[in-house]
N, C-alpha and C. Protein backbone atom coordinates (compact mmCIF):
# COMPACT_ATOMS: atom_id res chain seq x y z
N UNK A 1 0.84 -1.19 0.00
CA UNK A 1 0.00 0.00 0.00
C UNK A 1 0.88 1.25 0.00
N UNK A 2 0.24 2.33 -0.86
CA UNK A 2 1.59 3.52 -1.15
C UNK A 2 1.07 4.55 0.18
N UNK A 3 2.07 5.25 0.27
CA UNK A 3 1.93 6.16 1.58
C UNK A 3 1.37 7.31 1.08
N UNK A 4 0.42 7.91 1.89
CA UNK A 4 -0.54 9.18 1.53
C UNK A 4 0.59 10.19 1.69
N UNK A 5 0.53 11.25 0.71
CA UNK A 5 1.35 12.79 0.50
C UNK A 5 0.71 13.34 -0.03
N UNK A 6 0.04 14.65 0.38
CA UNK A 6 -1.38 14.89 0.00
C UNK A 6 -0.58 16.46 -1.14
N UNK A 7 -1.37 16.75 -1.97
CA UNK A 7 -0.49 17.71 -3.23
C UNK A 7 -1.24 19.34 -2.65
N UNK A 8 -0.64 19.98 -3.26
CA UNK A 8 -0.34 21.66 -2.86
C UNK A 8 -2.15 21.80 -2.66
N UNK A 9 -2.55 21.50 -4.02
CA UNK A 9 -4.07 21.73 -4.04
C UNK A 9 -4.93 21.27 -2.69
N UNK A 10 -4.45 20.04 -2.82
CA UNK A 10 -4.82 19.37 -1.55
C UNK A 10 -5.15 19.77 -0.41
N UNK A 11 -4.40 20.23 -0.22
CA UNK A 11 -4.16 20.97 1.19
C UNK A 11 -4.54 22.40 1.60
N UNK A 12 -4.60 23.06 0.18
CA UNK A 12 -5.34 24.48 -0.34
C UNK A 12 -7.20 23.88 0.44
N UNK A 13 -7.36 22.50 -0.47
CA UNK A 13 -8.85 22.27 -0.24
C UNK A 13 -9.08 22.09 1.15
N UNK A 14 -8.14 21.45 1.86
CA UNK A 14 -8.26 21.39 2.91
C UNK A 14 -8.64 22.40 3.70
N UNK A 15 -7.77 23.16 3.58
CA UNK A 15 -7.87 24.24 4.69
C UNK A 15 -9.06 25.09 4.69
N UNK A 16 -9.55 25.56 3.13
CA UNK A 16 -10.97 26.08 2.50
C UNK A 16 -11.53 25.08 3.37
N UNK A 17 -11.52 23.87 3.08
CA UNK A 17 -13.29 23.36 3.72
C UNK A 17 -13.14 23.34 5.19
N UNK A 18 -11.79 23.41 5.82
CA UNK A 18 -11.73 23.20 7.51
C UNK A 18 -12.23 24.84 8.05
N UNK A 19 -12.16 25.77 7.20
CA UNK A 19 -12.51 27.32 7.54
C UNK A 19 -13.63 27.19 7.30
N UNK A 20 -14.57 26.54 6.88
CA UNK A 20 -16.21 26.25 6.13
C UNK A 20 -16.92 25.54 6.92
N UNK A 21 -16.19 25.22 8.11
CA UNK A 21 -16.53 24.49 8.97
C UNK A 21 -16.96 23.09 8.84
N UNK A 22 -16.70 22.62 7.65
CA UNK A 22 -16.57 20.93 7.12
C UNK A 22 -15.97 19.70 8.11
N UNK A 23 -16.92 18.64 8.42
CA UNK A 23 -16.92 18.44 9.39
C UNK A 23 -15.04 17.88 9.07
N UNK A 24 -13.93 17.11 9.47
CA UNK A 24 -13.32 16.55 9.26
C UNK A 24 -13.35 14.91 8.64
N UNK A 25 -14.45 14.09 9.17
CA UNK A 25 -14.59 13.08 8.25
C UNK A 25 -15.30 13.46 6.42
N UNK A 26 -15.65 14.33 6.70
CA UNK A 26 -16.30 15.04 5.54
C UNK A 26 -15.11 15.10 4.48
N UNK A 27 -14.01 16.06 4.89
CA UNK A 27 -13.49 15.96 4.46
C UNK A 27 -12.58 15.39 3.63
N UNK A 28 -12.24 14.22 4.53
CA UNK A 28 -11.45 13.17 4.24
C UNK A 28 -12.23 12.04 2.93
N UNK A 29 -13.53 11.90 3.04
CA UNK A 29 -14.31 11.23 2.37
C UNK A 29 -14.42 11.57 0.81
N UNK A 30 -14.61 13.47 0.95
CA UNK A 30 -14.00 14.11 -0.21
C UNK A 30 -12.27 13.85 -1.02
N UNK A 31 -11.33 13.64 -0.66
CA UNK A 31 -10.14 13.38 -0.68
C UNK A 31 -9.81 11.50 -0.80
N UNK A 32 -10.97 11.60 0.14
CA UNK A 32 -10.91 9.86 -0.48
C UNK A 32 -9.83 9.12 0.08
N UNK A 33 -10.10 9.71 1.44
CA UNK A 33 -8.67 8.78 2.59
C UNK A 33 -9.65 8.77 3.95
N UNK A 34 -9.03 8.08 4.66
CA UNK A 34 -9.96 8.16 6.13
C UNK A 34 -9.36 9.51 7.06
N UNK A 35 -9.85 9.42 7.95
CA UNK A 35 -10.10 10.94 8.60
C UNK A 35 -8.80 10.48 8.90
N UNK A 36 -8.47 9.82 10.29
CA UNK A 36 -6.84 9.87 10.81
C UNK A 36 -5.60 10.03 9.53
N UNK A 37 -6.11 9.51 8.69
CA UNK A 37 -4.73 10.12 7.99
C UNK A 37 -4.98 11.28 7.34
N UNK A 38 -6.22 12.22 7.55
CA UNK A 38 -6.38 13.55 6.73
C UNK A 38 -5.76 14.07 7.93
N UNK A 39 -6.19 13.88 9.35
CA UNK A 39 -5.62 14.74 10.48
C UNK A 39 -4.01 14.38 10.63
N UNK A 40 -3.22 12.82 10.44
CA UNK A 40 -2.27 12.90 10.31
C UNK A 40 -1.19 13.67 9.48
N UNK A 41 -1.36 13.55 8.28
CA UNK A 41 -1.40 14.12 7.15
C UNK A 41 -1.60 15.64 6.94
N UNK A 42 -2.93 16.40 7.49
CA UNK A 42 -2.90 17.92 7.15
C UNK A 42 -3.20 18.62 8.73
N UNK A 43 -2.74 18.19 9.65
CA UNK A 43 -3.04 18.95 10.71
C UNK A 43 -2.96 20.39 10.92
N UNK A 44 -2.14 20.92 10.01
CA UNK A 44 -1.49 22.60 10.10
C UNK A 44 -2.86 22.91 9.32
N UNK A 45 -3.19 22.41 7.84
CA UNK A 45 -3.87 23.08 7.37
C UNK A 45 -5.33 23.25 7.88
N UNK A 46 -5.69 22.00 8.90
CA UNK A 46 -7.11 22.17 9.35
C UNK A 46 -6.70 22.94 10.70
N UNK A 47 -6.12 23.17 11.07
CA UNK A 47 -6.43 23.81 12.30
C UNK A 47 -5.75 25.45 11.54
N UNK A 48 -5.28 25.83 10.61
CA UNK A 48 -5.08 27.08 9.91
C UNK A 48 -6.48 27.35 9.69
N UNK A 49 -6.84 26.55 9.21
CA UNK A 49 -8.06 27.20 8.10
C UNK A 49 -9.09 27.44 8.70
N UNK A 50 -9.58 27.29 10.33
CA UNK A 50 -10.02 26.92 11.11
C UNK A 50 -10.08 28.39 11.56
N UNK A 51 -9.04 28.68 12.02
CA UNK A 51 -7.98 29.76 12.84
C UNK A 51 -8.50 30.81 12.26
N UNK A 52 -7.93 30.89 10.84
CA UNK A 52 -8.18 31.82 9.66
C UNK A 52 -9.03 32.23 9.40
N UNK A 53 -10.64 31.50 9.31
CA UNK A 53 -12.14 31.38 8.78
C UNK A 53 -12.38 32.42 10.26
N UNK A 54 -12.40 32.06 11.89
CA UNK A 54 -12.78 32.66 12.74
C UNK A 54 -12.51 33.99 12.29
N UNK A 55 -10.95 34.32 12.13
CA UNK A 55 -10.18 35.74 12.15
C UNK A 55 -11.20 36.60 11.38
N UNK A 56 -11.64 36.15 10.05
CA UNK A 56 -12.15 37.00 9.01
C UNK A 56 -13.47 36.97 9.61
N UNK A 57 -14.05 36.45 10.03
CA UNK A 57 -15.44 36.37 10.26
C UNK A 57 -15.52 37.26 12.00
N UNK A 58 -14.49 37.28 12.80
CA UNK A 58 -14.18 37.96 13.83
C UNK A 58 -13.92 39.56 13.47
N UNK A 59 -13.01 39.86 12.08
CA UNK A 59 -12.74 41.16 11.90
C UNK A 59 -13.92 41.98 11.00
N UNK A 60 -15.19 41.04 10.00
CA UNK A 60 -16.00 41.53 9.76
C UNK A 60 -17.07 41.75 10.78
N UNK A 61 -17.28 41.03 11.84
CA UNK A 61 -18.30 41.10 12.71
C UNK A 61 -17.96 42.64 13.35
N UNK A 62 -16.25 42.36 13.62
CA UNK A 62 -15.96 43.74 14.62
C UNK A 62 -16.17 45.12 13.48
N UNK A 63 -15.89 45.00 12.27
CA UNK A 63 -16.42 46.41 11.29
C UNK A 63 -17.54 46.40 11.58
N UNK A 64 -18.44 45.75 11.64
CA UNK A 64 -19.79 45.70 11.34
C UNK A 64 -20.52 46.50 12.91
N UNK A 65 -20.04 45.90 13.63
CA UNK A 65 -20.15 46.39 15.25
C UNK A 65 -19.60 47.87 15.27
N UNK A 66 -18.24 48.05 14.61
CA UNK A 66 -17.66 49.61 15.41
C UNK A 66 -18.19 50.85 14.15
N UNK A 67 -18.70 50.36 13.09
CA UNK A 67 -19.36 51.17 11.97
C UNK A 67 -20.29 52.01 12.33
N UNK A 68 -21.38 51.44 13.59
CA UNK A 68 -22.59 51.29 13.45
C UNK A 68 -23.54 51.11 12.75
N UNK A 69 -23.71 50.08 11.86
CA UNK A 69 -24.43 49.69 10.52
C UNK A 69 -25.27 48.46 11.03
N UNK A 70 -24.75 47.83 12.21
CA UNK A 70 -25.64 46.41 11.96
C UNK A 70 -25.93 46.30 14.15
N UNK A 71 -26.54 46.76 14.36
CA UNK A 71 -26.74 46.67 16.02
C UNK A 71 -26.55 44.87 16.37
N UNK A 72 -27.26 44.37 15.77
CA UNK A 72 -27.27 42.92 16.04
C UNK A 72 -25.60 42.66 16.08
N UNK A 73 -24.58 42.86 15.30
CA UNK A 73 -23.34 42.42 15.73
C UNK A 73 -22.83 43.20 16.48
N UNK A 74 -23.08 44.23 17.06
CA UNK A 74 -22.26 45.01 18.20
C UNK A 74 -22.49 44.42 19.75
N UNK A 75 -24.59 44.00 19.50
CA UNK A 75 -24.85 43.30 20.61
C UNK A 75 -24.03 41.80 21.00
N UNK A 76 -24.28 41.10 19.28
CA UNK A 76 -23.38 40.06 19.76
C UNK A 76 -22.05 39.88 20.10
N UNK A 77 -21.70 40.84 19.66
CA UNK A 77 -20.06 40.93 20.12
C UNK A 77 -20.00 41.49 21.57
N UNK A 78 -20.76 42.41 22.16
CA UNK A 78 -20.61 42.73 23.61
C UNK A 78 -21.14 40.80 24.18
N UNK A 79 -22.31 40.55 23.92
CA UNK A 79 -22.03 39.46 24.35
C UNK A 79 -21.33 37.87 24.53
N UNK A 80 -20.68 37.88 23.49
CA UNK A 80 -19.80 37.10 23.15
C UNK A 80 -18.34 37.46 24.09
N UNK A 81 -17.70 38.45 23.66
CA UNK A 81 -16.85 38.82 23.84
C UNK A 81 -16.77 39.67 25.32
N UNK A 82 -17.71 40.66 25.65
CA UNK A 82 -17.43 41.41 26.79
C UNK A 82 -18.39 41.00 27.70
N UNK A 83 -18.95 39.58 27.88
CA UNK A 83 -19.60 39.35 29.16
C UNK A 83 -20.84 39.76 29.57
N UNK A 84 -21.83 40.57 28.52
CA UNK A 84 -22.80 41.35 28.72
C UNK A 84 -23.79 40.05 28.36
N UNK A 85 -24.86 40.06 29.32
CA UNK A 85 -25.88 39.31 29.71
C UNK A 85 -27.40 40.24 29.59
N UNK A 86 -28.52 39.37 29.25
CA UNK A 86 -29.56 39.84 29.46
C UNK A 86 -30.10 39.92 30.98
N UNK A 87 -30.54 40.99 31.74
CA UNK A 87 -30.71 40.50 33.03
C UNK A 87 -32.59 40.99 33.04
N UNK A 88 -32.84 39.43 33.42
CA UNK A 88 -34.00 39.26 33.70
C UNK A 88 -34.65 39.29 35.43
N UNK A 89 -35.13 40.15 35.80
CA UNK A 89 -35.54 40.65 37.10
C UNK A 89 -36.88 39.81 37.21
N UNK A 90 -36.84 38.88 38.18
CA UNK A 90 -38.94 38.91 38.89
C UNK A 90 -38.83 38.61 39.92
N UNK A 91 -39.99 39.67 39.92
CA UNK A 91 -40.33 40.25 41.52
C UNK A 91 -41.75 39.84 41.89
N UNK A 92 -42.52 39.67 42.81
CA UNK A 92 -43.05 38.82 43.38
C UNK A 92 -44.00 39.85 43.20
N UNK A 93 -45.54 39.20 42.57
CA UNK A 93 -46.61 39.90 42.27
C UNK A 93 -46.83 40.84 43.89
N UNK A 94 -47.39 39.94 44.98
CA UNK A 94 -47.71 40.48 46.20
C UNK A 94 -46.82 39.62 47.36
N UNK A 95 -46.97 40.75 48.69
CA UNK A 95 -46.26 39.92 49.47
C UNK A 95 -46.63 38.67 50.43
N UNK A 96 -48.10 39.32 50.83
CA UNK A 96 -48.91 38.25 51.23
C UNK A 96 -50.46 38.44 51.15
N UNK A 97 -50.73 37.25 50.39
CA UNK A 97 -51.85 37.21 49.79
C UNK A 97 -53.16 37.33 50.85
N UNK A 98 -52.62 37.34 51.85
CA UNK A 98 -54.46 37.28 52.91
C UNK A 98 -54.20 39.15 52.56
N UNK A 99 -53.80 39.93 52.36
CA UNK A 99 -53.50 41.25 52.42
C UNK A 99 -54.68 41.68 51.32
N UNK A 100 -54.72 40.70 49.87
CA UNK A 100 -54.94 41.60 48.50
C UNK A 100 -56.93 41.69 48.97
N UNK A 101 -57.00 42.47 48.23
CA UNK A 101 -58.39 43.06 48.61
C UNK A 101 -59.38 42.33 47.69
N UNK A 102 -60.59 42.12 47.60
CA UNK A 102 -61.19 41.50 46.53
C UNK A 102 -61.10 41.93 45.32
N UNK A 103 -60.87 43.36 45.03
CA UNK A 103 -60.86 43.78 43.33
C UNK A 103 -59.19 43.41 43.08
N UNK A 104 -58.50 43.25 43.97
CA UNK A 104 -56.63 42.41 43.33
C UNK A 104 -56.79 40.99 43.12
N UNK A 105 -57.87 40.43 44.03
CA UNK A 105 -58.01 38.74 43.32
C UNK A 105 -58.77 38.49 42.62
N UNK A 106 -59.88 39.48 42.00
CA UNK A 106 -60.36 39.10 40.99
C UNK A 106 -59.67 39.57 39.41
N UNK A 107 -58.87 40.33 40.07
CA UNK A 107 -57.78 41.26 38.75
C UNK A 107 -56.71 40.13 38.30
N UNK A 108 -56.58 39.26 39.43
CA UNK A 108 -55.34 38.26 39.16
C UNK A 108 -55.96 37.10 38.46
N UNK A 109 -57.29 36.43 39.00
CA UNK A 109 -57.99 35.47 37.99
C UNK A 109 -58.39 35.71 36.62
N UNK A 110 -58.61 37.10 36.51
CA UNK A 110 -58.90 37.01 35.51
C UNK A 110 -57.78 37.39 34.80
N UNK A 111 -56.53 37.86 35.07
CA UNK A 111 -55.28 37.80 33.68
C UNK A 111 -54.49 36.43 33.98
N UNK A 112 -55.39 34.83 34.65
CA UNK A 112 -55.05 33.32 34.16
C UNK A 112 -53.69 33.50 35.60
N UNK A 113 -53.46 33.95 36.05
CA UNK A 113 -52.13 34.23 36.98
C UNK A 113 -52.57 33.40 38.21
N UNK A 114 -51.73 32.37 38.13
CA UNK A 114 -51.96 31.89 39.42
C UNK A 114 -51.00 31.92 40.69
N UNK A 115 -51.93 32.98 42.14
CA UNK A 115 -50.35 33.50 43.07
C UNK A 115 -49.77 32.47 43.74
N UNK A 116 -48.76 32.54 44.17
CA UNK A 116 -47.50 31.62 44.47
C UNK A 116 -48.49 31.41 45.77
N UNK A 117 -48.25 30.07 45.98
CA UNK A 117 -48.67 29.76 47.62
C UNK A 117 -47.76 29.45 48.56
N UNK A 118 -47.88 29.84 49.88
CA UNK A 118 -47.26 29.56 50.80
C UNK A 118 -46.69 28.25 51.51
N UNK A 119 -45.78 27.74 51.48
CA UNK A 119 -45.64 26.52 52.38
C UNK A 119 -45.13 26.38 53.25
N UNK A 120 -46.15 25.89 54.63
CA UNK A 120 -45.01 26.39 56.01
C UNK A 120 -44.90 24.92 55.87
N UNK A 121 -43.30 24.70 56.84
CA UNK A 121 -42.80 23.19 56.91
C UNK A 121 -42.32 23.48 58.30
N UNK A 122 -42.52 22.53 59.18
CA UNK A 122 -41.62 22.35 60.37
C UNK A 122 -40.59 21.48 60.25
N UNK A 123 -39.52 21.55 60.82
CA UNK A 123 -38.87 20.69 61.08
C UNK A 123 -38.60 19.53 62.11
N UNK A 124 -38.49 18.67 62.08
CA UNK A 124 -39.00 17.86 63.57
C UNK A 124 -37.69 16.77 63.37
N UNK A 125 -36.92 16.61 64.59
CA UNK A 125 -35.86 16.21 65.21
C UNK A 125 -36.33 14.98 65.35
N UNK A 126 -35.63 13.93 64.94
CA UNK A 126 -36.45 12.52 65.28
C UNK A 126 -36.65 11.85 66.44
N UNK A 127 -35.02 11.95 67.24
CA UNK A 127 -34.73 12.20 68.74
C UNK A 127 -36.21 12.58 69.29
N UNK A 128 -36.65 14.10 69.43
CA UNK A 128 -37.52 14.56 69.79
C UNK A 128 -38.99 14.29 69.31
N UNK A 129 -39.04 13.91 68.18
CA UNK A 129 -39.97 13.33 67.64
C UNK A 129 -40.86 11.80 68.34
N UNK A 130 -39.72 10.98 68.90
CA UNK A 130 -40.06 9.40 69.08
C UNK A 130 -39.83 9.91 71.33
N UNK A 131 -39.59 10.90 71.81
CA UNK A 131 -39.84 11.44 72.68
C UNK A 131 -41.22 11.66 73.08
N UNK A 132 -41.96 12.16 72.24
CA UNK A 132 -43.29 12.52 71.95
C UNK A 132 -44.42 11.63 71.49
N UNK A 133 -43.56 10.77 71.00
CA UNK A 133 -44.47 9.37 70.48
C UNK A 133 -44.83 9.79 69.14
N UNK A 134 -44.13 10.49 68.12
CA UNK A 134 -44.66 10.83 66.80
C UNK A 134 -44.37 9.67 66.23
């Protein structure tokens, strides 16, 4: 069996489809070798092309963001990149429900809202529990 040496083109294709995000057996199937010897074989070029594909797609996102032309990539780039989160706040319709007056519980049935109920729990010591005869 002759030993795989993959040609200039080759490896050109490679790197195009590893920046295209092509899966790696994909690749190899195209080329018409099995994956371990495409990764043996072209490791520089899939992890270049890889590298490379982010960069360009990283430096158009960032034009696109510092232009102001496209809000959607400035947002995604604050969130991607600078940690910015949606912050979702909820706050508790009422504090305690023997409080709401009849026109607040009929205001709440009828917009389908059902209020949080209370659950008291004791805790009971088993020790103290079988003391008591529980």
């Amino acid at each position: 069996m002759r030993r795989y040496e993959p040609t200039a083109e080759q490896r050109r294709t490679v790197k195009t489809m590893a920046g295209f995000g092509v899966p790696h057996e994909d690749i190899a199937t195209f080329l018409g070798i099995d994956a371990k010897t495409l990764r043996k074989h072209c490791r520089e070029e899939l992890d270049r092309g890889t590298t490379e594909a982010n960069a360009k797609v990283a430096q158009s996102l960032f034009q696109m963001a510092t232009q102001g032309k496209n809000v959607a990539a400035a947002i995604f780039w604050m969130k991607a990149r600078a940690g910015w989160r949606e912050k979702v706040e909820i706050k508790p319709v009422f504090d305690d429900p023997e409080q709401l007056t009849d026109a607040q519980l009929e205001a709440i049935a009828r917009s389908g809202r059902v209020p949080a109920r209370r659950i008291e729990v004791q805790i009971v010591d088993e020790a103290d529990a079988a003391k008591e005869g529980r």
